[in-house]
Protein backbone atom coordinates (compact mmCIF):
# COMPACT_ATOMS: atom_id res chain seq x y z
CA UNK A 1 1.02 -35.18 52.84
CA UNK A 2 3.88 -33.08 52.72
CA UNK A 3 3.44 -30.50 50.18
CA UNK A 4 6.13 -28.39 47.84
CA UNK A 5 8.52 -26.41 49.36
CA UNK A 6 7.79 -27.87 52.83
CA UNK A 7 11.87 -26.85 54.74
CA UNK A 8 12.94 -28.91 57.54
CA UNK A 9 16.73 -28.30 59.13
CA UNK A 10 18.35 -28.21 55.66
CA UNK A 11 16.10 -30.28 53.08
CA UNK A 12 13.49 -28.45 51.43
CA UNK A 13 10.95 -30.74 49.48
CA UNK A 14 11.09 -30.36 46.02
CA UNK A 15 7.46 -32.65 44.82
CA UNK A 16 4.56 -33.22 46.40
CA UNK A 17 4.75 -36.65 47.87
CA UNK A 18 3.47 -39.14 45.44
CA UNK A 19 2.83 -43.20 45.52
CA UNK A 20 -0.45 -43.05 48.12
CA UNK A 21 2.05 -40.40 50.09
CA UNK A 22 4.63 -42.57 51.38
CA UNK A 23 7.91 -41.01 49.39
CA UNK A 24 9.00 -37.41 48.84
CA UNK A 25 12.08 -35.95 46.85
CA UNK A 26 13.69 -33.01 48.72
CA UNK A 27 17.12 -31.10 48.06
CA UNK A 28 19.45 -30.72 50.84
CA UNK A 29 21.02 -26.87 51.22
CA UNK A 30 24.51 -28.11 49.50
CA UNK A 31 22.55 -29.72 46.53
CA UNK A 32 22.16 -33.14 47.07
CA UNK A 33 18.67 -34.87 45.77
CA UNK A 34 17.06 -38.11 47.47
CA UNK A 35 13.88 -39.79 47.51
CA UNK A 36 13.03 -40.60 50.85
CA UNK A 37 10.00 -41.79 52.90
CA UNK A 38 7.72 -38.86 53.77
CA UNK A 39 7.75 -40.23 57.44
CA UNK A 40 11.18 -40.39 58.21
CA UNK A 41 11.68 -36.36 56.50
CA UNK A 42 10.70 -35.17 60.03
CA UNK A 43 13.61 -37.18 61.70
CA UNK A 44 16.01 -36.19 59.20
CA UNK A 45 18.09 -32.56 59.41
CA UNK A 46 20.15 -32.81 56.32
CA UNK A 47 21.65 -35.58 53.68
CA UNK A 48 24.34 -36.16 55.87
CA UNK A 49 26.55 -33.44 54.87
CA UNK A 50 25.93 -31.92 58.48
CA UNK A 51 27.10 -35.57 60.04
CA UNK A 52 30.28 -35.42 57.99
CA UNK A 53 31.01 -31.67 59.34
CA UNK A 54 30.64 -32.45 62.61
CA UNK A 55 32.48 -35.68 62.04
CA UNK A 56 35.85 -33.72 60.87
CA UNK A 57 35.46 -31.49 63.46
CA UNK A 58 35.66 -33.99 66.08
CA UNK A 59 39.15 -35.25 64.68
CA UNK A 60 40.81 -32.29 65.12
CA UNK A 61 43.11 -31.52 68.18
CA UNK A 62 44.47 -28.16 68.88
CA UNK A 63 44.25 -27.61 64.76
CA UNK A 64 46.27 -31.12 64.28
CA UNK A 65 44.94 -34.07 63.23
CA UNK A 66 45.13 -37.65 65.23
């Protein structure tokens, strides 16, 4: 059961799980809500807001763009 307030990398769960335990809503640190399956919240960091960082990072060359 993951409980209230439970933080892992960025999401922080927001209910208690519910529906026999399997799904749990948690906010990420820049504000997005999901509902997600309480099993997979230990494999997960963030929404995907982290991904998308990194992502535009990784374009960049020497501060220009491809």
């Amino acid at each position: 059961m993951i409980a209230k307030g439970y933080r892992h990398g960025t999401l922080v769960a927001v209910s208690d799980s519910f529906e026999n335990h399997q799904r749990v809503t948690v906010r990420c640190d820049c504000g997005v809500e999901k509902t997600i399956h309480a099993g997979n919240l230990r494999r997960m960091q963030s929404c995907g807001c982290l991904r998308k960082a990194l992502i535009g990072a990784k374009n960049t060359t020497h501060g220009y763009t491809r």
